[in-house]
N, C-alpha and C. Protein backbone atom coordinates (compact mmCIF):
# COMPACT_ATOMS: atom_id res chain seq x y z
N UNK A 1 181.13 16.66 -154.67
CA UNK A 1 180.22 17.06 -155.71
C UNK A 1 178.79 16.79 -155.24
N UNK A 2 178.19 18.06 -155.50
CA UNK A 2 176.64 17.95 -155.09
C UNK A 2 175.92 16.14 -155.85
N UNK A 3 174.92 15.65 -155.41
CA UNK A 3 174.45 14.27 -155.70
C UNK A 3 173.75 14.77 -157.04
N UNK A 4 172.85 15.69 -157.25
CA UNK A 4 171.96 16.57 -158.25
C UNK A 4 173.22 16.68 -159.24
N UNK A 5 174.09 16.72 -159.11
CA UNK A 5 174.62 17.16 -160.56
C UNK A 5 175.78 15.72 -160.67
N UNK A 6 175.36 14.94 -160.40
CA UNK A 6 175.68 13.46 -160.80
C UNK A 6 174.93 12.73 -161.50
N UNK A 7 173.96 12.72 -161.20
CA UNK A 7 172.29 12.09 -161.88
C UNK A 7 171.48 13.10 -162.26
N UNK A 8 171.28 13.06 -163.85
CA UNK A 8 170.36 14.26 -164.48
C UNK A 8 168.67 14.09 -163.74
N UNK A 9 167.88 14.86 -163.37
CA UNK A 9 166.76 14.68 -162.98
C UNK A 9 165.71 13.93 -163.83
N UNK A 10 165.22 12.76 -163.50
CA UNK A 10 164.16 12.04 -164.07
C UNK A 10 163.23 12.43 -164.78
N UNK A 11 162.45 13.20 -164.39
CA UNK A 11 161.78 14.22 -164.77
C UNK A 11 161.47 14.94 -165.86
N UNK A 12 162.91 15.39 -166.46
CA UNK A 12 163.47 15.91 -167.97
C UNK A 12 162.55 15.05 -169.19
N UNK A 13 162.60 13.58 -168.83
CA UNK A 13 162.29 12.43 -169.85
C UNK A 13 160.93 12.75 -170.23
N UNK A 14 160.02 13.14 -169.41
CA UNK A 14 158.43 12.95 -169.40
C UNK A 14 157.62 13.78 -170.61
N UNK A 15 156.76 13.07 -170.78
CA UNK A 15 155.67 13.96 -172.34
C UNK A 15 154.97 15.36 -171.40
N UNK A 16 154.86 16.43 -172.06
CA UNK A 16 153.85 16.98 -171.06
C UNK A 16 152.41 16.56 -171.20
N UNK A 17 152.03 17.00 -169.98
CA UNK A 17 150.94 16.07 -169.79
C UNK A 17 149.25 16.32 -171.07
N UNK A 18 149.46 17.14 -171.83
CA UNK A 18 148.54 17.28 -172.83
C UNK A 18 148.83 16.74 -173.79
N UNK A 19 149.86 15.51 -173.96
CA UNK A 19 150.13 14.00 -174.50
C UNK A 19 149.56 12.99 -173.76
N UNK A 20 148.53 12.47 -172.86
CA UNK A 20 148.44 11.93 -171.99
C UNK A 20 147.98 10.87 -172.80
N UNK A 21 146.64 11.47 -173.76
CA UNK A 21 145.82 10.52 -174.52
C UNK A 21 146.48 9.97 -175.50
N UNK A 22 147.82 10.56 -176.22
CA UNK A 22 148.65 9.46 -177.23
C UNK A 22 149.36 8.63 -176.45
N UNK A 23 150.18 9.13 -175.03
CA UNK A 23 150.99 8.12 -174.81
C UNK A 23 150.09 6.82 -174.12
N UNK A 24 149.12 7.24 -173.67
CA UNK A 24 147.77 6.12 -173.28
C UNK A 24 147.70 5.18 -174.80
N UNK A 25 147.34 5.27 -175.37
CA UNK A 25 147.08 5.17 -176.98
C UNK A 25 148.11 3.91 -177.34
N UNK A 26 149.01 5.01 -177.28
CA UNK A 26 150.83 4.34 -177.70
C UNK A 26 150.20 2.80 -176.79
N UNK A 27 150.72 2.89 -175.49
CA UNK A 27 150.83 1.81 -174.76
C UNK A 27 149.77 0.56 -174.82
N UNK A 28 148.15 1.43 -174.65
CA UNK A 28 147.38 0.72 -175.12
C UNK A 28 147.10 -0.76 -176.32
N UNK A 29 147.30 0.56 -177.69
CA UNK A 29 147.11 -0.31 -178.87
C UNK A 29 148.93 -1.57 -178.65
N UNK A 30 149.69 -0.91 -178.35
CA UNK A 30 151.36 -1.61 -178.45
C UNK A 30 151.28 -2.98 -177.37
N UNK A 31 150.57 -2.79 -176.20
CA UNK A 31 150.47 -3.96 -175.46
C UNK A 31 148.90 -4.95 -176.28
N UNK A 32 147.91 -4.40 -176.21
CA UNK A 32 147.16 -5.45 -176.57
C UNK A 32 147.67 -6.10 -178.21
N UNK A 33 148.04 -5.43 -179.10
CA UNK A 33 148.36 -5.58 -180.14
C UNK A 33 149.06 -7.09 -180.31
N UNK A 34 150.32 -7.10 -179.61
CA UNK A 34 150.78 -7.95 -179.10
C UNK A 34 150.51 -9.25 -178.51
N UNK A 35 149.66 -8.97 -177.33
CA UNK A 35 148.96 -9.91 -176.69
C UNK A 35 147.61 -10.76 -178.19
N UNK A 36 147.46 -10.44 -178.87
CA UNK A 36 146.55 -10.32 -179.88
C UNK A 36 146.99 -11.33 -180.89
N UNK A 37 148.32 -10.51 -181.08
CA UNK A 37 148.98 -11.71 -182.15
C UNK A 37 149.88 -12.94 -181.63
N UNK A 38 150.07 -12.89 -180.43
CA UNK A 38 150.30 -14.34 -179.95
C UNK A 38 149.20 -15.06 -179.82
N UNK A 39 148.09 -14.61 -179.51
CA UNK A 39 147.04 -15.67 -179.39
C UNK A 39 146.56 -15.57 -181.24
N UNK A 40 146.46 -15.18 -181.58
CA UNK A 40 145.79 -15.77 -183.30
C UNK A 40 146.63 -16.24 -183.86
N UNK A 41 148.10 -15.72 -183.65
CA UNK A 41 149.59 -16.25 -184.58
C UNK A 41 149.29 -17.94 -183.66
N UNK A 42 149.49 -18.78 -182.71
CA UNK A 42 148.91 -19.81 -181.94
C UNK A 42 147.41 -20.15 -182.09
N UNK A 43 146.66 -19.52 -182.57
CA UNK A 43 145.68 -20.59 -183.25
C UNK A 43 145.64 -20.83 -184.52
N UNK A 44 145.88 -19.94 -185.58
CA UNK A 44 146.39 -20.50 -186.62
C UNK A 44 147.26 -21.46 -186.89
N UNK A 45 148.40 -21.09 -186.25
CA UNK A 45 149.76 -22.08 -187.15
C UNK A 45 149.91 -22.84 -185.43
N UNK A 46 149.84 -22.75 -184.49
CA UNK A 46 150.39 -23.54 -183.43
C UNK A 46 151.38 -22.89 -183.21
N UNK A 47 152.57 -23.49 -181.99
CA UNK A 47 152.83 -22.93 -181.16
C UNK A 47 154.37 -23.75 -181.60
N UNK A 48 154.50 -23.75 -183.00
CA UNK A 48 155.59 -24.69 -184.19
C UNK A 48 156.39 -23.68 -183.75
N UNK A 49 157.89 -24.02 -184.54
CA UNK A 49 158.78 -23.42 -185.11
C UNK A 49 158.37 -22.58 -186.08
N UNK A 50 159.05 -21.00 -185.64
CA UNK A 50 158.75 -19.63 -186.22
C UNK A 50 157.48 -19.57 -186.08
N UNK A 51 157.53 -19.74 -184.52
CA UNK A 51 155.94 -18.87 -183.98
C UNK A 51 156.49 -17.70 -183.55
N UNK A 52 157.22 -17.54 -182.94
CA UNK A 52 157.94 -16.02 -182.43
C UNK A 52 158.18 -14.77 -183.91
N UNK A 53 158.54 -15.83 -184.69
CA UNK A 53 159.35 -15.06 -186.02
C UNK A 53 157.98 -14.45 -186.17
N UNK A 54 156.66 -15.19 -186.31
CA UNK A 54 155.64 -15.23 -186.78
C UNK A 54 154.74 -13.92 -186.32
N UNK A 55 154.78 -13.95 -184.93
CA UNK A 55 154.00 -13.19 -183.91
C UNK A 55 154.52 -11.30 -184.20
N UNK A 56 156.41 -11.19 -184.45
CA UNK A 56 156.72 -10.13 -184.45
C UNK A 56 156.21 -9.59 -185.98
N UNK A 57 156.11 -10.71 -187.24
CA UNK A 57 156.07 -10.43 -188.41
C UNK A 57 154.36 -9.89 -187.87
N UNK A 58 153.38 -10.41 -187.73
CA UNK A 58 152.26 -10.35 -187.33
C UNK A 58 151.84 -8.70 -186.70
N UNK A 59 152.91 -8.44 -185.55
CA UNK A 59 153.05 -7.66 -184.50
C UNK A 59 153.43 -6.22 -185.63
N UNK A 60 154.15 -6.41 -186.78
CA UNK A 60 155.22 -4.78 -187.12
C UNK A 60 153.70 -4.73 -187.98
N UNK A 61 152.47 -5.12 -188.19
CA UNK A 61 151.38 -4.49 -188.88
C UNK A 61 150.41 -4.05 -188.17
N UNK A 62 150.53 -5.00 -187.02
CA UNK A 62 148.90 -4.84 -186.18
C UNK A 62 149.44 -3.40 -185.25
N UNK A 63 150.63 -3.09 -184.99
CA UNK A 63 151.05 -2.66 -183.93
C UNK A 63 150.50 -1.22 -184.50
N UNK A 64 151.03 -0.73 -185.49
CA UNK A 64 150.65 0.87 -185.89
C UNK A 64 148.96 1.47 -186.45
N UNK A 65 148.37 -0.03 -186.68
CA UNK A 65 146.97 -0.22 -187.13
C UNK A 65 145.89 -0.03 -185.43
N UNK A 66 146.61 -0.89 -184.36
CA UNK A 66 145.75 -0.60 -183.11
C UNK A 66 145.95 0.74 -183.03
N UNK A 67 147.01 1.64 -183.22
CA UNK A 67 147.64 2.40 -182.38
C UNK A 67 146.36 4.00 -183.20
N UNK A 68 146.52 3.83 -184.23
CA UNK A 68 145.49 4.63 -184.92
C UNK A 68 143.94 4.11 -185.05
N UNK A 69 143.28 3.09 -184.22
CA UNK A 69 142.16 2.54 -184.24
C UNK A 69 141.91 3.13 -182.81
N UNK A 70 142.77 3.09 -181.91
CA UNK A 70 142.89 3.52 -180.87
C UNK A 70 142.34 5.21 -180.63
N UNK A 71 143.37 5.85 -181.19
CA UNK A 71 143.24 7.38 -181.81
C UNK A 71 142.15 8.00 -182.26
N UNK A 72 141.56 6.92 -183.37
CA UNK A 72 140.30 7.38 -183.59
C UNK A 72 139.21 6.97 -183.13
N UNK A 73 139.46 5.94 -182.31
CA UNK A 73 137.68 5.38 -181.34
C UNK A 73 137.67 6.63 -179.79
N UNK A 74 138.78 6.56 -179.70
CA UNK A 74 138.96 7.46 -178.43
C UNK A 74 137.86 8.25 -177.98
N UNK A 75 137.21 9.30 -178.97
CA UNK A 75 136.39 10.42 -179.01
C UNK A 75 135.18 9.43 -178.12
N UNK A 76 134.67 8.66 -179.15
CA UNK A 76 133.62 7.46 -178.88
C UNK A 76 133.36 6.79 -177.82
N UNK A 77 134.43 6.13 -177.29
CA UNK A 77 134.69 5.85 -176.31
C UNK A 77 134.64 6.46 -175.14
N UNK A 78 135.10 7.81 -175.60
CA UNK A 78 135.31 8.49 -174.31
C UNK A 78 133.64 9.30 -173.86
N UNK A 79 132.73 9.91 -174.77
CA UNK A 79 131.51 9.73 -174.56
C UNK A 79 130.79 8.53 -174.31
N UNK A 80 131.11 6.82 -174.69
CA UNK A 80 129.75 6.28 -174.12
C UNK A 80 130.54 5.81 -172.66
N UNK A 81 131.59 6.44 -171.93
CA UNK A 81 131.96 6.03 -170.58
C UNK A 81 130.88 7.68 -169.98
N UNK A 82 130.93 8.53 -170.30
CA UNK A 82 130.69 9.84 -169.92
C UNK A 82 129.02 9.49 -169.81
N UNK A 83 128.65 8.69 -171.11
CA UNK A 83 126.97 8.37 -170.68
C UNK A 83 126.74 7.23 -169.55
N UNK A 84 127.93 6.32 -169.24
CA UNK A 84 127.54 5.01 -168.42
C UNK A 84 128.23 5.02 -167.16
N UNK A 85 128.74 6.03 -166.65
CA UNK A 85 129.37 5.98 -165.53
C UNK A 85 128.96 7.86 -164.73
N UNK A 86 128.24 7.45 -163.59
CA UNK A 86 128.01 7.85 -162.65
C UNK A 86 128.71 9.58 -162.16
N UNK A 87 128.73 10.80 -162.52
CA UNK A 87 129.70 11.60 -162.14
C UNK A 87 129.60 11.94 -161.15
């Protein structure tokens, strides 16, 4: 049996690429978001029992709030790099 029709091509999975700026977005706001609420969920309450519980409870609000803060600074963002960087 040919190897190609054992393993579906990788490829299939991918956004096309005029998703670039949500899946940027997605990843963006979803990683710092995160990183965000472990450090404030740990300065508030410490680093106690049901800090984890704490961080995800923390995490299922901040996560969809970066993700559309993200979305909409974008425009903004993406002009004052266009005024401060060199073409």
């Amino acid at each position: 049996m040919h190897e190609s029709t054992l393993r579906p091509a990788r490829r299939n999975w991918k956004l096309p690429a005029r998703l670039t700026p949500v899946a940027f977005a997605f990843f963006m706001s979803g990683i710092m978001a995160f990183l965000m609420c472990l450090v404030i969920t740990a300065t508030n309450r410490g680093l106690s029992d049901g800090y984890l519980s704490a961080v995800l409870d923390a995490y299922a609000l901040a996560m969809p709030v970066a993700f559309l803060c993200v979305m909409g600074v974008r425009p903004i963002v993406m002009h004052l790099v266009r005024l401060s960087v060199r073409s």
